[in-house]
Protein backbone atom coordinates (compact mmCIF):
# COMPACT_ATOMS: atom_id res chain seq x y z
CA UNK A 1 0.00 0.00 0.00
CA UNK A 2 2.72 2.20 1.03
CA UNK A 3 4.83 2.10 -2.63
CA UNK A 4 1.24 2.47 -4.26
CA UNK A 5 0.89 5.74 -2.49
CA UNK A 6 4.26 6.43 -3.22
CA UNK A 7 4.35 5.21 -6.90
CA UNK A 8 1.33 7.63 -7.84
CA UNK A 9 2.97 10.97 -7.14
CA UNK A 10 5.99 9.84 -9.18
CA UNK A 11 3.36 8.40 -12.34
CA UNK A 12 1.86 11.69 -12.25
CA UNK A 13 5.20 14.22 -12.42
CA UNK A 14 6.57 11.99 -15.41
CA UNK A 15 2.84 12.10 -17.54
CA UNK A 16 3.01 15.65 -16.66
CA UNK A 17 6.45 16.22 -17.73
CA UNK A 18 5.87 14.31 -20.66
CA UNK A 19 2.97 16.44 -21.52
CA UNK A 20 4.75 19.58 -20.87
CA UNK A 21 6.73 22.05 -23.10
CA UNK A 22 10.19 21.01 -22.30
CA UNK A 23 9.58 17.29 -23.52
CA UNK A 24 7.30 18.99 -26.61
CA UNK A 25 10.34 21.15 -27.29
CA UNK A 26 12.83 18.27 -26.94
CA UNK A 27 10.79 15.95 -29.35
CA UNK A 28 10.46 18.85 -31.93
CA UNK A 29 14.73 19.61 -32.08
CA UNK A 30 16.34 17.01 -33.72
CA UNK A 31 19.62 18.82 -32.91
CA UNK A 32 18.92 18.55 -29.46
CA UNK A 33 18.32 14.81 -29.93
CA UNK A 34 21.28 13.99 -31.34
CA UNK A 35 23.13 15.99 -29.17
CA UNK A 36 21.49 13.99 -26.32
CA UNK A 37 22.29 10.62 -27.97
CA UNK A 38 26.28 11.72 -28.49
CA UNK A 39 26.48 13.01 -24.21
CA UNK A 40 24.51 9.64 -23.42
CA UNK A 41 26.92 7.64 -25.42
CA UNK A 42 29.76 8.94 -23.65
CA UNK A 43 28.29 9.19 -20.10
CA UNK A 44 27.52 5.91 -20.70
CA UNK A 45 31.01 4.77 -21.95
CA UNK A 46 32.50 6.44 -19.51
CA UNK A 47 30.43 5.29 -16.35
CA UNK A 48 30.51 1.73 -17.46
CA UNK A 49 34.46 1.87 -18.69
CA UNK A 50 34.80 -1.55 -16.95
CA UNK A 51 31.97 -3.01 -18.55
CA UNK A 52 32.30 -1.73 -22.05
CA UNK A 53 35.77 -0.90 -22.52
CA UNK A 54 37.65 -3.98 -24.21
CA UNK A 55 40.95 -3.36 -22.46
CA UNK A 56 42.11 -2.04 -19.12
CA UNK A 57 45.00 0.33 -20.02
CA UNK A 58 45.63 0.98 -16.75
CA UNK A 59 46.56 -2.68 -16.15
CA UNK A 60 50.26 -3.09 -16.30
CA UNK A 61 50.26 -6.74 -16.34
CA UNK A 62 48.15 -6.56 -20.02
CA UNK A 63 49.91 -4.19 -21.21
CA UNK A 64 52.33 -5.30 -23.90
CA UNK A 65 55.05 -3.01 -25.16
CA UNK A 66 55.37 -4.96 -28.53
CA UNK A 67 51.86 -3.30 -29.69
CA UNK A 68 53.49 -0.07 -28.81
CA UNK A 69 52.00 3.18 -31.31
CA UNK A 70 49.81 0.62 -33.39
CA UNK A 71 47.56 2.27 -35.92
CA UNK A 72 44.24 2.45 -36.00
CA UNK A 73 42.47 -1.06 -37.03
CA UNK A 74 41.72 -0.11 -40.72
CA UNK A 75 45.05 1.29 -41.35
CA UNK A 76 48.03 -0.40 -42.63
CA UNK A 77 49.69 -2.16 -39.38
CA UNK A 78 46.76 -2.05 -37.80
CA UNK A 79 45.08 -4.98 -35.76
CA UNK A 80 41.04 -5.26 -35.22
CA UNK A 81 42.38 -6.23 -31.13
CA UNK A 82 42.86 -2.10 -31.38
CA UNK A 83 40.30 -0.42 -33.21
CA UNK A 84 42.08 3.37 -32.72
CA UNK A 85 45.43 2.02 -31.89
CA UNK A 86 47.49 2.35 -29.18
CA UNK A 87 50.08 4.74 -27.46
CA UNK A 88 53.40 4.76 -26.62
CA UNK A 89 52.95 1.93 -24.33
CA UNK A 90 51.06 -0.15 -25.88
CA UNK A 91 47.84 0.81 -24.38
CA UNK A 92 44.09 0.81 -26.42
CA UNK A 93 43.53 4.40 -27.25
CA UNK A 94 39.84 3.49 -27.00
CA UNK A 95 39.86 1.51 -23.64
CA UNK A 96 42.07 5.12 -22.57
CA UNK A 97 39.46 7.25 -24.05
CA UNK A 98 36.50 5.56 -21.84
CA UNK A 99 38.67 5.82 -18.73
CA UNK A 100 40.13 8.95 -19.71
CA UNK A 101 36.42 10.85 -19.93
CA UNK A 102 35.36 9.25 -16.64
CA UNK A 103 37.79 11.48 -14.99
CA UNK A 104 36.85 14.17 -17.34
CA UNK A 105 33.64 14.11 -16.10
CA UNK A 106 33.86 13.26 -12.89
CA UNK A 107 36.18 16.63 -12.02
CA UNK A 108 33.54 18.66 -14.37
CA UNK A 109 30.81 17.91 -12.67
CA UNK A 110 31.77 17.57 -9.17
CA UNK A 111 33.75 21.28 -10.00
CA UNK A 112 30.37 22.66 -11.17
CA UNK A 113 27.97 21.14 -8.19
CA UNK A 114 30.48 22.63 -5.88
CA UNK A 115 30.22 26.33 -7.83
CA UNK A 116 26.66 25.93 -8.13
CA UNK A 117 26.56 25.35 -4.20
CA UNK A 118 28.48 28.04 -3.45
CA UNK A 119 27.47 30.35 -6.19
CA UNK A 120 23.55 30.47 -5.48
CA UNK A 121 24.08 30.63 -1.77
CA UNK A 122 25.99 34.06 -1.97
CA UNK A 123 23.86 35.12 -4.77
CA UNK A 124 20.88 34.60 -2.88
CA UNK A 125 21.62 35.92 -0.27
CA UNK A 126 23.40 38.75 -2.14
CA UNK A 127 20.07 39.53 -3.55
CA UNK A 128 17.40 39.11 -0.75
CA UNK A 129 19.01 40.99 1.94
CA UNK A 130 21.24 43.75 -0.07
CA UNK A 131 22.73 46.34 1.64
CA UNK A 132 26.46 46.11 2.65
CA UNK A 133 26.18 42.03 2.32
CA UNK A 134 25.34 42.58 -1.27
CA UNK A 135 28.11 45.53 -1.80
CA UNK A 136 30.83 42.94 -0.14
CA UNK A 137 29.88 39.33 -2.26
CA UNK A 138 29.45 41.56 -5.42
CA UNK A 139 33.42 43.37 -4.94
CA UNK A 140 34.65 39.51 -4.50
CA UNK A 141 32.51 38.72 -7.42
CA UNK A 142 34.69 41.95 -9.35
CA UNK A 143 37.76 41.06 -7.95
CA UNK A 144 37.44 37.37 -8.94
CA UNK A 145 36.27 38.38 -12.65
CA UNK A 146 39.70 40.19 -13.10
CA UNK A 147 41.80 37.65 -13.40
CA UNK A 148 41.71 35.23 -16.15
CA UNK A 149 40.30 31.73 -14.80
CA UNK A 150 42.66 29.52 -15.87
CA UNK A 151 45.37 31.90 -13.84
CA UNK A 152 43.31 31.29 -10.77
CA UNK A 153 42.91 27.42 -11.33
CA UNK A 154 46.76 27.30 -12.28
CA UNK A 155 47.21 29.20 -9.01
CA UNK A 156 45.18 26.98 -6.46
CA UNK A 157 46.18 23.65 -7.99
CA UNK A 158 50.23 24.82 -7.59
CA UNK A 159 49.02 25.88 -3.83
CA UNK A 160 47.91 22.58 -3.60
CA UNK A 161 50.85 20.46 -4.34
CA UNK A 162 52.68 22.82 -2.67
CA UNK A 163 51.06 22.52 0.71
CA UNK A 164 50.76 19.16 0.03
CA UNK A 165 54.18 17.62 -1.75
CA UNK A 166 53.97 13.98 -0.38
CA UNK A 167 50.04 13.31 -1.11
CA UNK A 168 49.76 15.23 -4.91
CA UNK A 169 47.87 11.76 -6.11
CA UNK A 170 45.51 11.07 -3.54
CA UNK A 171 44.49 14.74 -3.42
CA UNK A 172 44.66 15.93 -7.23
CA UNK A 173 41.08 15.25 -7.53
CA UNK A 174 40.37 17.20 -5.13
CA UNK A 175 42.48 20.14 -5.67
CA UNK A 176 41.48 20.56 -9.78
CA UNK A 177 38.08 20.33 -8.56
CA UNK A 178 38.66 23.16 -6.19
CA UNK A 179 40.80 25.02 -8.29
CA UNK A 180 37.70 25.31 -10.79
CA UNK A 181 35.03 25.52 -8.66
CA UNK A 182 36.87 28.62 -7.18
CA UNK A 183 36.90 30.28 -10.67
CA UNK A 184 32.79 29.44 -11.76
CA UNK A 185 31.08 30.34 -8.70
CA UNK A 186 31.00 33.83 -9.53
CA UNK A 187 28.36 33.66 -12.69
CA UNK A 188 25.71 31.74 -10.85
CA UNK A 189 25.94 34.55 -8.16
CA UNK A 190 25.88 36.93 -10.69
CA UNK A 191 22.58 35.38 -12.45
CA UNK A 192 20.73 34.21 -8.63
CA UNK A 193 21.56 37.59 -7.55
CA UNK A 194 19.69 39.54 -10.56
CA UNK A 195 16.78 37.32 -10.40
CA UNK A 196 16.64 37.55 -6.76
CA UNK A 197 16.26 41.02 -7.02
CA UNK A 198 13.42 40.70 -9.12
CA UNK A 199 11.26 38.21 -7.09
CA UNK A 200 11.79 39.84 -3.44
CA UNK A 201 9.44 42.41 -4.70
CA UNK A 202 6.42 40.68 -5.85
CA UNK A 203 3.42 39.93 -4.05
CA UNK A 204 4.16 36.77 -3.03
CA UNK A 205 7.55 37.48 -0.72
CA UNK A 206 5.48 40.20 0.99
CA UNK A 207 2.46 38.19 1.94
CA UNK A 208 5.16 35.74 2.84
CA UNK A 209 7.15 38.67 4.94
CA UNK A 210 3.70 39.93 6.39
CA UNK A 211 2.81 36.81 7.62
CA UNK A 212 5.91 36.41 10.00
CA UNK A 213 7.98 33.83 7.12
CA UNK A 214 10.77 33.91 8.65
CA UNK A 215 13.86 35.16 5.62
CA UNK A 216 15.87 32.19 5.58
CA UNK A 217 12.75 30.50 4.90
CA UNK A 218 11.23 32.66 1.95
CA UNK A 219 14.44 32.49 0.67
CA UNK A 220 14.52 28.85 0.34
CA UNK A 221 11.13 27.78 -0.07
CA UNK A 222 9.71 30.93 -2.10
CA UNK A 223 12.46 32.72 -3.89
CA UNK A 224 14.97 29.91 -4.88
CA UNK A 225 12.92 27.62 -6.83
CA UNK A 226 11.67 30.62 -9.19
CA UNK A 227 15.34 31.55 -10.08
CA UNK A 228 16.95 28.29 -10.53
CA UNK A 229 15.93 28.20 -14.66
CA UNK A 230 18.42 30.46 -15.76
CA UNK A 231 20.71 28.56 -13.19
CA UNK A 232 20.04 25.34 -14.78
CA UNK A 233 21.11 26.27 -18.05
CA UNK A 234 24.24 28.28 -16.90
CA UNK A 235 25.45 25.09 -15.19
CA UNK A 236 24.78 22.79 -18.27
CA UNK A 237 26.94 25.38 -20.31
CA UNK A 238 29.46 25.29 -17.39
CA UNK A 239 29.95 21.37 -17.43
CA UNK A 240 31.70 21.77 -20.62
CA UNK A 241 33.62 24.70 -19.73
CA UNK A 242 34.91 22.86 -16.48
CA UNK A 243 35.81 19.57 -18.51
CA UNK A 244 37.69 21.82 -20.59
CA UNK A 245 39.54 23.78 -18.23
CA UNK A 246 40.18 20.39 -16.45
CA UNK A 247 41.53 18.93 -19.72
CA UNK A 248 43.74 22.22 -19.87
CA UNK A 249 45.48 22.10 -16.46
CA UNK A 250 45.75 18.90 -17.34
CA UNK A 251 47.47 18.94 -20.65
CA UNK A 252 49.99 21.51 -18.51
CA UNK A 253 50.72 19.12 -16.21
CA UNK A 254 49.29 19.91 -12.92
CA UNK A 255 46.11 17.84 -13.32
CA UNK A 256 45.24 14.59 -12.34
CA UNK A 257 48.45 12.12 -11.80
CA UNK A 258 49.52 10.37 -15.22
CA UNK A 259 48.58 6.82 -13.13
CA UNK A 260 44.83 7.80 -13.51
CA UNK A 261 45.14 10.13 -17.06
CA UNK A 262 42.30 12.17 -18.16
CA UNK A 263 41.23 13.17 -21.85
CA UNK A 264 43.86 16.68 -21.07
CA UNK A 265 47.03 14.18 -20.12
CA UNK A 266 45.92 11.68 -23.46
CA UNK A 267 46.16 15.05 -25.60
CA UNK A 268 49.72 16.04 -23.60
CA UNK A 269 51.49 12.68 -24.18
CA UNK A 270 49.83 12.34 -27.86
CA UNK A 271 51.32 15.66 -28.65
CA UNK A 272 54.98 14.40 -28.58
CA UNK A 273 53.97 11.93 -31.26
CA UNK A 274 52.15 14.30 -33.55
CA UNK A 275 54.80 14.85 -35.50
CA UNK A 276 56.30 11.47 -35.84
CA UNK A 277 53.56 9.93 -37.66
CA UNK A 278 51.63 8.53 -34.52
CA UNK A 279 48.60 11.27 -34.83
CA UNK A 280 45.68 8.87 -33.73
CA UNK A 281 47.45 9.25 -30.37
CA UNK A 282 46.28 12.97 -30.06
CA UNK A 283 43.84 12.95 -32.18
CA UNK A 284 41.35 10.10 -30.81
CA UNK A 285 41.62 12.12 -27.50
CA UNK A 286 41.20 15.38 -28.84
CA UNK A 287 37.93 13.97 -31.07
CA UNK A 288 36.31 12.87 -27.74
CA UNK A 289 36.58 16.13 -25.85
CA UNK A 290 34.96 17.89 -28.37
CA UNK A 291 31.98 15.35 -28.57
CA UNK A 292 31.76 15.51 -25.12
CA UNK A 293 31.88 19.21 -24.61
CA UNK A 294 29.74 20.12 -28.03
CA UNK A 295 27.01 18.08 -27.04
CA UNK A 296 26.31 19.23 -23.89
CA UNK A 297 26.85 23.05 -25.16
CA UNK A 298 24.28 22.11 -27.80
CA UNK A 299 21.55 20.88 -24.83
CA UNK A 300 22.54 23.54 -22.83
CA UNK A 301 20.85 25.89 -25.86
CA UNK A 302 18.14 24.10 -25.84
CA UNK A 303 17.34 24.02 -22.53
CA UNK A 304 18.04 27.80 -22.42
CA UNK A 305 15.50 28.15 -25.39
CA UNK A 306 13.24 25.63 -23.80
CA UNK A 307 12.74 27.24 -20.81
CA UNK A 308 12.08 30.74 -22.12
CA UNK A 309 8.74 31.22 -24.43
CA UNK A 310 9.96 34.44 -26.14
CA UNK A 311 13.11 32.39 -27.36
CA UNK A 312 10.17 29.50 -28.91
């Protein structure tokens, strides 16, 4: 009786959203389909690497040096056990591109949950009670726009491995994903704190104030769930931008350890083979960062022009 009751709720939010204007929207943008199919391909690849992948490249006891900088499968020298080839030490460039995104991803999106966090709590607040608060979070928000982002990430992840010289592996994840959280929280306070701004004034905070609501509590159950659409297309944008800027620190070396390489170290070791003949090394890596980060640019569009009607 208790998951009947509990079913229902959930039947009725999924026949409503599929009877809504997003899902209209979505079926009527083949685009945005096909974008979808690419960033489920790859979430899925990358989620599952153990599953799907056909090699563990990370395995040194399968790796074998002798299949070092293969070709791709349908080139000349190539072997169908390799279907893009392999690196410099013998590894599958396609096993290494499934394990390779997983960290990709995994930094990206824990970077941009963690700027999110941050970023609508000072926005919010930034926005609903004003005054001097709003003055203070809006000067960090200036100060932190003047310097170029990848400057700042550069800067915390070298603070990092500083502080920390004998535990740089075990804490690299969590330093890049500092490093660009520290750099994106600044737009969604931006964004929260102009639409904040808006909604404190209408009729609905002020029956809410009049009432006795206490702030904290208008703020969260009120204001915050009717300015989180322009939020959730920012952050959609911003997963690509973080994978990218992780992929960046990482291709300079102060990433994630090469034991555990992302998509940004595949592109850094590839590049010393470029010119030697060995492109797919590069290349292959290269190809799947700018699936991953053009399809979800390409839903983050659509959901921007999905959730506004003067965009339809």
């Amino acid at each position: 009786m208790t998951m009947t009751k509990l079913a229902a709720p959930a039947a009725g939010r999924l026949r409503r959203f599929l009877q809504g204007d997003v899902w209209y929207s979505f079926r009527r943008s083949p685009l945005a389909i096909v974008a979808a199919v690419i960033a489920l391909v790859c979430f899925f690849c990358a989620v599952f690497a153990e599953v799907v992948a056909p090699h563990s490249p990370f395995d040194l006891a399968t790796l074998e040096l002798m299949d070092a900088r293969l070709p791709p499968a349908w080139m000349e020298g190539g072997s169908t056990k390799y279907l893009l080839g392999t690196d410099d030490q013998g590894r599958d460039i396609l096993s290494a591109l499934m394990y390779g995104a997983r960290i990709s991803l995994f930094v990206g999106l824990a970077s941009v949950m963690l700027s999110l966090l941050v970023g609508v709590s000072m926005g919010l607040l930034a926005g609903f009670v004003g005054g001097r608060i709003d003055a203070l979070i809006m000067r960090v928000c200036d100060v932190m726009l003047s310097f170029p982002s990848i400057l700042v990430a550069l800067l915390i992840s070298g603070v990092g491995h500083a502080l920390f010289p004998n535990a740089q592996d075990s804490l690299a994840f969590g330093v890049l994903t500092l490093a660009i959280a520290l750099t994106g929280w600044v737009q969604y306070a931006r964004t929260v704190r102009g639409s904040t701004m808006v909604e404190r004034n209408k009729e609905y905070v002020q029956a809410a104030r009049v009432i006795g609501v206490p702030s904290w509590r208008i703020m969260a159950r009120h204001v915050l769930p009717n300015v989180m659409g322009p939020v959730l297309v920012l952050a959609t944008i911003q997963v690509a931008a973080a994978i990218i800027t992780e992929a960046t620190l990482s291709f300079l070396g102060v990433g994630v350890p090469p034991t555990s390489p992302s998509l940004g170290t595949l592109i850094r070791v590839g590049n010393d083979f470029m010119y030697s003949g060995e492109w797919w090394i590069m290349i292959w890596p290269g190809v799947m960062l700018v699936l991953i980060a053009l399809s979800v640019n390409l839903l983050g569009d659509w959901l921007r022009d999905a959730l506004n009607p003067r965009l339809r």
